[in-house]
PDB file of N, CA and C in Angstrom:
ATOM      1  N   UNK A   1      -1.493 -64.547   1.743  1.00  0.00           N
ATOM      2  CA  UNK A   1      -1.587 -63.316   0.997  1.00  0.00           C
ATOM      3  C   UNK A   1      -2.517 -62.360   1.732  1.00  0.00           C
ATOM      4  N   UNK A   2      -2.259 -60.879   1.955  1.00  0.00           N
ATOM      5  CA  UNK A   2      -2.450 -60.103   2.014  1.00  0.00           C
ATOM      6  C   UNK A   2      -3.674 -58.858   1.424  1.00  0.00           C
ATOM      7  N   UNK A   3      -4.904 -58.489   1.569  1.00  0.00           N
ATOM      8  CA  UNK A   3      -4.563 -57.369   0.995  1.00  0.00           C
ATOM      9  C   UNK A   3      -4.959 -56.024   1.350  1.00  0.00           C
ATOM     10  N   UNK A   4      -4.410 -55.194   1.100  1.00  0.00           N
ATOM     11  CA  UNK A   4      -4.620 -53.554   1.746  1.00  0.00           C
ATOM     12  C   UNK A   4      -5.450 -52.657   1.242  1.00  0.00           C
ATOM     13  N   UNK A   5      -6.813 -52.682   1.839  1.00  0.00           N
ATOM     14  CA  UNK A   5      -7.504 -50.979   1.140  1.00  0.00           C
ATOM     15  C   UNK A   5      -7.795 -49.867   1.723  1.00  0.00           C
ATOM     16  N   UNK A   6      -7.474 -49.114   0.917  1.00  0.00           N
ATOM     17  CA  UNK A   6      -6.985 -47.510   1.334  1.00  0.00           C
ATOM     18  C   UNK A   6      -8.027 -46.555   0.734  1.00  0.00           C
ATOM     19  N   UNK A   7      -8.001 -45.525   1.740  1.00  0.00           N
ATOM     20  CA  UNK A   7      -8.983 -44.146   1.273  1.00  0.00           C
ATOM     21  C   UNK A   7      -8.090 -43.117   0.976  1.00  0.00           C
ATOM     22  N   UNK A   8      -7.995 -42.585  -0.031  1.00  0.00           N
ATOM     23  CA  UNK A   8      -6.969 -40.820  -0.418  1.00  0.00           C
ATOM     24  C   UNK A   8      -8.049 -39.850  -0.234  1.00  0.00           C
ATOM     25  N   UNK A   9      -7.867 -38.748   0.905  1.00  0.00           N
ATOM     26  CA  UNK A   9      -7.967 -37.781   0.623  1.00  0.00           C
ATOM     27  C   UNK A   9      -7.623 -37.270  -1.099  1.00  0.00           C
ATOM     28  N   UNK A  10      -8.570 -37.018  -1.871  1.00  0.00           N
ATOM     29  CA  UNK A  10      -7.468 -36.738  -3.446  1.00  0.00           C
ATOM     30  C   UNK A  10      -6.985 -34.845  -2.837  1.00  0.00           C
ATOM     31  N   UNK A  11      -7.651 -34.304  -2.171  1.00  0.00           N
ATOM     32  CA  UNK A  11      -7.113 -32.643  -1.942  1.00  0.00           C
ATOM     33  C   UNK A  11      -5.981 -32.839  -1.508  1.00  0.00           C
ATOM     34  N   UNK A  12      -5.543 -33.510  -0.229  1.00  0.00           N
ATOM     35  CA  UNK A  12      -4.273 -33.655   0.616  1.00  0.00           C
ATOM     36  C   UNK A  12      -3.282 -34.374  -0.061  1.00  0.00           C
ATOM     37  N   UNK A  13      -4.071 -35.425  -0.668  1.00  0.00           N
ATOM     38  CA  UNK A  13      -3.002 -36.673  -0.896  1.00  0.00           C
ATOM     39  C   UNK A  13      -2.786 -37.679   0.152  1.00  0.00           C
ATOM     40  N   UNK A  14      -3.367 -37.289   1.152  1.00  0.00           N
ATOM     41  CA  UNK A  14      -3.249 -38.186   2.488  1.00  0.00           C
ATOM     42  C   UNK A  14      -4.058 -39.360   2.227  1.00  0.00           C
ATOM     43  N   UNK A  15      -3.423 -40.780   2.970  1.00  0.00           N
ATOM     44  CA  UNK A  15      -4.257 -41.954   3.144  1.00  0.00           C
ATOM     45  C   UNK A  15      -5.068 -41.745   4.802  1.00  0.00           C
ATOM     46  N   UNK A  16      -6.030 -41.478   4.472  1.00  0.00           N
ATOM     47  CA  UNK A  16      -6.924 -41.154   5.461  1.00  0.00           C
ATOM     48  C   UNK A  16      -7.814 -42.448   6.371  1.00  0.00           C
ATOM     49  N   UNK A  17      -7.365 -43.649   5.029  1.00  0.00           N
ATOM     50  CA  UNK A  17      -8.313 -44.553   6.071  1.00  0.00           C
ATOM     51  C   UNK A  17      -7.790 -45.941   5.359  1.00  0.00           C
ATOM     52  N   UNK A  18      -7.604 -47.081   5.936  1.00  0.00           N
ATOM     53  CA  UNK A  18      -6.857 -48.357   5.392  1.00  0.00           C
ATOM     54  C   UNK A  18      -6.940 -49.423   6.406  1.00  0.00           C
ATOM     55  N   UNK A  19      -7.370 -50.310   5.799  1.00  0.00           N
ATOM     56  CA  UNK A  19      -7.418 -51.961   6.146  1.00  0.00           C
ATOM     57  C   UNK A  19      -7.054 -53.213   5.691  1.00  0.00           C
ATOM     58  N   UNK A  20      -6.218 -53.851   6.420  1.00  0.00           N
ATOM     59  CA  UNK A  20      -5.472 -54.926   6.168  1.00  0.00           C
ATOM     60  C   UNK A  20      -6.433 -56.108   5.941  1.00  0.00           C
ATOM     61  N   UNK A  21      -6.311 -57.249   5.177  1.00  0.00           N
ATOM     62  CA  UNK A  21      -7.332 -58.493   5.283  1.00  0.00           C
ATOM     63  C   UNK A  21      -7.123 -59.371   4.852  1.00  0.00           C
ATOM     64  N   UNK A  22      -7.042 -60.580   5.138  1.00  0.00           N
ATOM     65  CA  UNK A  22      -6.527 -61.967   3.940  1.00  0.00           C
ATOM     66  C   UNK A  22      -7.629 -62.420   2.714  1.00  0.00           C
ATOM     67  N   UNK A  23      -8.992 -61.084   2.891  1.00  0.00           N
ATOM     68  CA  UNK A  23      -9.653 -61.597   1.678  1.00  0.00           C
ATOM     69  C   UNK A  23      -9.862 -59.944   1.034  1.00  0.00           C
ATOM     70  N   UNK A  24     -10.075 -60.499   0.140  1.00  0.00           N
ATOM     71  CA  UNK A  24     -10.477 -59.409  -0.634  1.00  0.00           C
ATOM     72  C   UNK A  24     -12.119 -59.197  -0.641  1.00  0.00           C
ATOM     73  N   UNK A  25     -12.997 -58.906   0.300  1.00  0.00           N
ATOM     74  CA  UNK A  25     -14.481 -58.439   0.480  1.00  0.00           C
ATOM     75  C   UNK A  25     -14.688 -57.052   0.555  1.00  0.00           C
ATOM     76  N   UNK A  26     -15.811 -56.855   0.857  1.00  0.00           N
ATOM     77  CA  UNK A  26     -16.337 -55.587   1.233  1.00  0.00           C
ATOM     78  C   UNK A  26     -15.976 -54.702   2.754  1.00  0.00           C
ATOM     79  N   UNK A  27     -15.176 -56.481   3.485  1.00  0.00           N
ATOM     80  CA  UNK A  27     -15.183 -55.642   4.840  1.00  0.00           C
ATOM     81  C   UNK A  27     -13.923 -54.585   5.049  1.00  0.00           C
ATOM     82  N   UNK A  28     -12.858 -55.376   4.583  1.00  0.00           N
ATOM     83  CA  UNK A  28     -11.702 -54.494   4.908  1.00  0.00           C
ATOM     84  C   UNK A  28     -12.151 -53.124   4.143  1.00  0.00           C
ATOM     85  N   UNK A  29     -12.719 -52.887   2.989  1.00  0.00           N
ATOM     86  CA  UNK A  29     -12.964 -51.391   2.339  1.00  0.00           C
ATOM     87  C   UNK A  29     -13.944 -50.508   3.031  1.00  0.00           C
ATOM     88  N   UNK A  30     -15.071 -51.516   3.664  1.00  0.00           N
ATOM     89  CA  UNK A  30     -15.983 -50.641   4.459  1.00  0.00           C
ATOM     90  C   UNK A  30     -15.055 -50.205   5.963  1.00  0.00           C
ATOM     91  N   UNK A  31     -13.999 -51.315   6.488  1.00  0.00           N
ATOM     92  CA  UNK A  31     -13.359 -50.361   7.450  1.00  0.00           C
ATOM     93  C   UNK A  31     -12.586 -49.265   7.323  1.00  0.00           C
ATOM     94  N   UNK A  32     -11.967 -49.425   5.935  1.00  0.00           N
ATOM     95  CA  UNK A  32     -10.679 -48.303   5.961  1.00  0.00           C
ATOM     96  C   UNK A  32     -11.683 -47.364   5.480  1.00  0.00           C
ATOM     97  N   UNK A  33     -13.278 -46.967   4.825  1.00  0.00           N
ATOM     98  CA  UNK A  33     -13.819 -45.711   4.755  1.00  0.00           C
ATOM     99  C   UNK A  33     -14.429 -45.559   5.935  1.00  0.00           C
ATOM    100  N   UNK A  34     -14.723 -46.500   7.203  1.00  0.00           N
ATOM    101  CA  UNK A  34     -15.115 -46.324   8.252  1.00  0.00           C
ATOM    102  C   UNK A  34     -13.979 -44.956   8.920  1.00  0.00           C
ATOM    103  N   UNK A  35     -12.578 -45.806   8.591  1.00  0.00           N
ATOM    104  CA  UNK A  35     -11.485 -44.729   9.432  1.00  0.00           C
ATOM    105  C   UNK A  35     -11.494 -43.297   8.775  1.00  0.00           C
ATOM    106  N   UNK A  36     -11.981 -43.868   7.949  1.00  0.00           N
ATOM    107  CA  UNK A  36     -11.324 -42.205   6.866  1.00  0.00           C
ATOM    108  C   UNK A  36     -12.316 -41.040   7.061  1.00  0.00           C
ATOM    109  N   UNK A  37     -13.931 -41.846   7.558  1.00  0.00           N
ATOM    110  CA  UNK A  37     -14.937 -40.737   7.890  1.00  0.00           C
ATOM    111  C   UNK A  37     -14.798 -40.562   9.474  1.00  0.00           C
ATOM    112  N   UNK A  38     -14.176 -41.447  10.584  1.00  0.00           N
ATOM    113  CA  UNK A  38     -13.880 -40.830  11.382  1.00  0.00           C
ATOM    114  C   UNK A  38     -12.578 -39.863  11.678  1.00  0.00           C
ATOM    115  N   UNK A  39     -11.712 -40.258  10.510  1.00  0.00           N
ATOM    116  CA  UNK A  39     -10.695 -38.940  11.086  1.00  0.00           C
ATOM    117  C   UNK A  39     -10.989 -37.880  10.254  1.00  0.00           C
ATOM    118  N   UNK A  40     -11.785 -37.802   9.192  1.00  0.00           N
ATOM    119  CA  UNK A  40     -11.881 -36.644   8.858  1.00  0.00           C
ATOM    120  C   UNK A  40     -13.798 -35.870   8.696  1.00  0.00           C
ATOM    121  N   UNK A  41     -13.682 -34.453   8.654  1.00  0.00           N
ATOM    122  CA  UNK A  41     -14.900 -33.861   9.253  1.00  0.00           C
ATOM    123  C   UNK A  41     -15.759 -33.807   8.030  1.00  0.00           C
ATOM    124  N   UNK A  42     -16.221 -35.117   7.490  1.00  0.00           N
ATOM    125  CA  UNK A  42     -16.782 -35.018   6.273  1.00  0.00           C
ATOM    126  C   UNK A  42     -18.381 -34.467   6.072  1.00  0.00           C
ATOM    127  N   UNK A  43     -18.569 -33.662   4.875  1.00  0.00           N
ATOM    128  CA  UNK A  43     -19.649 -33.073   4.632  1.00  0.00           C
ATOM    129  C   UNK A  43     -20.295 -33.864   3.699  1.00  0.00           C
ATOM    130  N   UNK A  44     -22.118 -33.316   3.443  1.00  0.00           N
ATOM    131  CA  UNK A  44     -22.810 -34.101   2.754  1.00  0.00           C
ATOM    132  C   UNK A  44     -22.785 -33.513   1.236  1.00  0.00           C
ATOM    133  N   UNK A  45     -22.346 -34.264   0.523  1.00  0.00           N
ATOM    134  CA  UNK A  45     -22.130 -34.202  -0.963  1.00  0.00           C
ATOM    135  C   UNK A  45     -20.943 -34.930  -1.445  1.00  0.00           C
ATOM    136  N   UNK A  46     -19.982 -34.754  -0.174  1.00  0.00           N
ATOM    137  CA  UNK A  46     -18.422 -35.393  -0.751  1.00  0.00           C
ATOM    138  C   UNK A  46     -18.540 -36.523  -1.904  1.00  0.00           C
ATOM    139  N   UNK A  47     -18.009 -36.816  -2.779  1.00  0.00           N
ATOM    140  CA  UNK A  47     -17.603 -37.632  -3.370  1.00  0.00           C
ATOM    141  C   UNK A  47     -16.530 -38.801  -3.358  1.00  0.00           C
ATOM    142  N   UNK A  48     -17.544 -40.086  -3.052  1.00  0.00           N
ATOM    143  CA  UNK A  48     -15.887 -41.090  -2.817  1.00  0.00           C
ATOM    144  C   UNK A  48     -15.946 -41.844  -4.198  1.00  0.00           C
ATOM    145  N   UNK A  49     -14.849 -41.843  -4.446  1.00  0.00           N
ATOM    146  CA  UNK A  49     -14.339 -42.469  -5.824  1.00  0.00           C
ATOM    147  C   UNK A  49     -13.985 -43.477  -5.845  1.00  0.00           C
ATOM    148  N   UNK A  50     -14.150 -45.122  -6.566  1.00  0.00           N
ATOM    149  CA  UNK A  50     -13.874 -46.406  -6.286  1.00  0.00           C
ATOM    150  C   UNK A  50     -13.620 -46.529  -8.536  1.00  0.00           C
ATOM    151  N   UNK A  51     -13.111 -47.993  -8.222  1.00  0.00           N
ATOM    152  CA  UNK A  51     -13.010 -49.077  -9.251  1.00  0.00           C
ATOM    153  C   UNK A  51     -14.505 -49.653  -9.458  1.00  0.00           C
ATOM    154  N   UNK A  52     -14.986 -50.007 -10.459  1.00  0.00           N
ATOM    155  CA  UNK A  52     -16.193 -50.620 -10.288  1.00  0.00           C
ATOM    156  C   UNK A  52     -15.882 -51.966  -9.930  1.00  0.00           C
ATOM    157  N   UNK A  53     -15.285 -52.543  -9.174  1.00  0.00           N
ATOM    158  CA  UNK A  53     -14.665 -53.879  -8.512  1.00  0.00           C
ATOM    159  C   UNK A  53     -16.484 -54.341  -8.036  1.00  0.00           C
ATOM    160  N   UNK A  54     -16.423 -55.360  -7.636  1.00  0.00           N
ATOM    161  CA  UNK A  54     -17.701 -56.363  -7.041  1.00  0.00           C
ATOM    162  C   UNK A  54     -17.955 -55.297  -5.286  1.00  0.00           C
ATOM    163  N   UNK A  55     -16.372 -55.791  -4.920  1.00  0.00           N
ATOM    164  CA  UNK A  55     -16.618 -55.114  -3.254  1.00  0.00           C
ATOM    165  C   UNK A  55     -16.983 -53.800  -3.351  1.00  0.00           C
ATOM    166  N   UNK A  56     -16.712 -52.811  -4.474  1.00  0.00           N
ATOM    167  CA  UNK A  56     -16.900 -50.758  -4.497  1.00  0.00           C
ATOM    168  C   UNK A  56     -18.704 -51.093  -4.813  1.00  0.00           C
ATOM    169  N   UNK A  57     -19.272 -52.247  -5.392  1.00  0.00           N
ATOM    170  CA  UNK A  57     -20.692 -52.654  -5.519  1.00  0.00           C
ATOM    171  C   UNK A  57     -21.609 -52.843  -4.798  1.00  0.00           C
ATOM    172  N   UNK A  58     -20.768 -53.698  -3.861  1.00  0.00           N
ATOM    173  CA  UNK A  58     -21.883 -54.324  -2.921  1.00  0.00           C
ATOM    174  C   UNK A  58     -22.731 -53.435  -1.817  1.00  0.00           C
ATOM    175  N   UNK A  59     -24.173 -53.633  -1.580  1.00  0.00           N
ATOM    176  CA  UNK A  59     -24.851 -52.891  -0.691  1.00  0.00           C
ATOM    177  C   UNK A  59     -24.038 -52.343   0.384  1.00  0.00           C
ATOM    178  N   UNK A  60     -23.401 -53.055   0.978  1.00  0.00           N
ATOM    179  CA  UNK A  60     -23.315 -52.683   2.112  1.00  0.00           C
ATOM    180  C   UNK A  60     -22.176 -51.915   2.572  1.00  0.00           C
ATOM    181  N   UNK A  61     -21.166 -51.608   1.096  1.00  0.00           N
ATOM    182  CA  UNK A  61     -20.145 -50.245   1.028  1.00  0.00           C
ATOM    183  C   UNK A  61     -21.151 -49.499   0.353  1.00  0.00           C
ATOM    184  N   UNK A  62     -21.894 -49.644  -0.119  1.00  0.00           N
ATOM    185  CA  UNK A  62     -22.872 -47.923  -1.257  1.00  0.00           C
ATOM    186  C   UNK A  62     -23.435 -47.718   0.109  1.00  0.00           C
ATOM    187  N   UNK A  63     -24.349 -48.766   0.997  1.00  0.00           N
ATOM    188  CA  UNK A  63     -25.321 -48.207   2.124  1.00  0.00           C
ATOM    189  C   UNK A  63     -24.433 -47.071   2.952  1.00  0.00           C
ATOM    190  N   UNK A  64     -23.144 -47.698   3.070  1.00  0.00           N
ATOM    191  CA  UNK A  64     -22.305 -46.585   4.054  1.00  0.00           C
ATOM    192  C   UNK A  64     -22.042 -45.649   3.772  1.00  0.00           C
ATOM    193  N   UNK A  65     -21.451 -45.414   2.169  1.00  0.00           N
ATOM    194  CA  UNK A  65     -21.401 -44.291   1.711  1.00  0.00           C
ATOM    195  C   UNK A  65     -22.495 -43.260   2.082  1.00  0.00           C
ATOM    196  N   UNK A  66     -23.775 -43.868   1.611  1.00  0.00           N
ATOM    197  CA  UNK A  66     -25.124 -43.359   1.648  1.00  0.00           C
ATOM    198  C   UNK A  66     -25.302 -42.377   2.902  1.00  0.00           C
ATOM    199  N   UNK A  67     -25.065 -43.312   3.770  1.00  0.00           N
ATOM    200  CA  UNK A  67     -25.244 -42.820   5.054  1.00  0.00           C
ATOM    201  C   UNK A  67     -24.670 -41.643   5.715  1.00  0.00           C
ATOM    202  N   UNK A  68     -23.678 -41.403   5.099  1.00  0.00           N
ATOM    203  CA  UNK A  68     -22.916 -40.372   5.605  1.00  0.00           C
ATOM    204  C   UNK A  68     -23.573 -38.988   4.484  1.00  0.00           C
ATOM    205  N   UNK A  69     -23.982 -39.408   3.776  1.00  0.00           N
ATOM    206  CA  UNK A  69     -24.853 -38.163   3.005  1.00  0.00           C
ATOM    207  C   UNK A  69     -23.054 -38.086   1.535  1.00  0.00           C
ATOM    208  N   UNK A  70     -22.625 -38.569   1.856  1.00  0.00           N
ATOM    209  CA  UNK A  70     -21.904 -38.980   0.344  1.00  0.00           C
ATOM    210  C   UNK A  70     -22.134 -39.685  -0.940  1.00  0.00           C
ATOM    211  N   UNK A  71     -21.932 -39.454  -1.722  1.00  0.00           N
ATOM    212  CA  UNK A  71     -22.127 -39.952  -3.425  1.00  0.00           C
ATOM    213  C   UNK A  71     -21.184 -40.487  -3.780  1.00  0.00           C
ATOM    214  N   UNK A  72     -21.613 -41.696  -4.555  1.00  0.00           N
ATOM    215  CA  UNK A  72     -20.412 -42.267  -4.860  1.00  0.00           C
ATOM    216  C   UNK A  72     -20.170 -42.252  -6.346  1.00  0.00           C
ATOM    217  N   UNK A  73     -19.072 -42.595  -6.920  1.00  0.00           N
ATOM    218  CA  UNK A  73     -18.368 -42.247  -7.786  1.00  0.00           C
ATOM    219  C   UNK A  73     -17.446 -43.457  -8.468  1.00  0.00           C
ATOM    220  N   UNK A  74     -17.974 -44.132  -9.492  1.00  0.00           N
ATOM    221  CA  UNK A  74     -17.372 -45.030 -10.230  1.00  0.00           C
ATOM    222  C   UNK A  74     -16.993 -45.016 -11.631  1.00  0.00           C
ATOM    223  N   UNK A  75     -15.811 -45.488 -11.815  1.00  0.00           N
ATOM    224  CA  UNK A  75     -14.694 -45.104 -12.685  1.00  0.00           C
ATOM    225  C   UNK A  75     -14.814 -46.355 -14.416  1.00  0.00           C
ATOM    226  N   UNK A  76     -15.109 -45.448 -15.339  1.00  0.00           N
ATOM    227  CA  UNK A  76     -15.374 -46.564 -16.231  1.00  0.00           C
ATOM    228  C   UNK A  76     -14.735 -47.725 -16.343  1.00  0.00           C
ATOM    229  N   UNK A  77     -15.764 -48.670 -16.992  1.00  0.00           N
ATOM    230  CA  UNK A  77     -14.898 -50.254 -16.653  1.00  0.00           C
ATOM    231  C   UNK A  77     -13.788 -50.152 -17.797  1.00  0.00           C
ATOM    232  N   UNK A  78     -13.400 -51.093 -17.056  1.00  0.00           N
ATOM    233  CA  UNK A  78     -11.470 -51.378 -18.475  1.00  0.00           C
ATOM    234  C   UNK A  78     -11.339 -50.100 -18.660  1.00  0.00           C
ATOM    235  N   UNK A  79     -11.293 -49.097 -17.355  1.00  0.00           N
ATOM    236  CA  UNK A  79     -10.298 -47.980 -17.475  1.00  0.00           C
ATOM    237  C   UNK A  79      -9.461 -47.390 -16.168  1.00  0.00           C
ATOM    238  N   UNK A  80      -8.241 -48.021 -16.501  1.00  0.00           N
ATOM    239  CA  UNK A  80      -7.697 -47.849 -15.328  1.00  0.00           C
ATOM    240  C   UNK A  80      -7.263 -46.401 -15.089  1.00  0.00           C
ATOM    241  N   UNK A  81      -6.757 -45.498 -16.011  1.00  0.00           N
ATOM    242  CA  UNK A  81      -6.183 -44.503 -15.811  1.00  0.00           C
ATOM    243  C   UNK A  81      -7.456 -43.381 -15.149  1.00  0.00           C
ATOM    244  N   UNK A  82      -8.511 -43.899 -14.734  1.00  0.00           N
ATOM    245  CA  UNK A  82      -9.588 -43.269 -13.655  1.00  0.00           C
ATOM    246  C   UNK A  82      -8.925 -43.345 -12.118  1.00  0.00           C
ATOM    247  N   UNK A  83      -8.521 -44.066 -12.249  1.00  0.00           N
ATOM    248  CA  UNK A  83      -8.027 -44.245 -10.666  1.00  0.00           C
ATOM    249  C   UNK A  83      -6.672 -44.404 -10.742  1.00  0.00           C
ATOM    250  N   UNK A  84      -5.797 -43.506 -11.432  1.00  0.00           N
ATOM    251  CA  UNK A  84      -4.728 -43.608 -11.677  1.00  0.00           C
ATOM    252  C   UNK A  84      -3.981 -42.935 -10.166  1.00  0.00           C
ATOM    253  N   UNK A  85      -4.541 -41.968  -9.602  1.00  0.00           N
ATOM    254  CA  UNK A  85      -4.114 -41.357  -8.548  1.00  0.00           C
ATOM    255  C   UNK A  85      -3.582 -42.104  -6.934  1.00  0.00           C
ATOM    256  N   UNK A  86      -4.710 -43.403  -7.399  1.00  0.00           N
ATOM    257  CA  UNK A  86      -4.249 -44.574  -6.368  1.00  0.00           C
ATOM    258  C   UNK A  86      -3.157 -45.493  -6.831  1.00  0.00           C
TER     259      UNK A  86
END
């Protein structure tokens, strides 16, 4: 099994950044926002939007966020229609 995580531009609609992985951790999500802040010219304030999942938790996807001078953005629990756009 498989699984795939993805970054949306929500303005474009574009998948801007995505990683394949046979586990479900923090790494494949910290790569596909790795891709998504190198292809696109991101400013400090942006907002990235997650699931409150364990991996959208862990230090070391918030540290990255952090780093780039982005805020992050989590979607009430037992509510899916927050992230309905994904």
């Amino acid at each position: 099994m498989f699984f795939l995580a993805t970054v949306m531009d929500h303005y474009s609609r574009a998948i801007v950044g995505w990683s394949i992985d046979s586990t479900m951790t923090e790494d494949p999500i910290c790569d596909a926002l790795r891709m998504a802040i190198h292809r696109r010219d991101m400013k400090p304030g942006l907002i990235i939007h997650s699931d409150c999942g364990v991996q959208y938790r862990s230090i070391k996807y918030q540290d990255l966020i952090h780093s780039t001078g982005a805020v992050s953005s989590m979607s009430r629990r037992s509510n899916c229609w927050d992230n309905a756009v994904m």
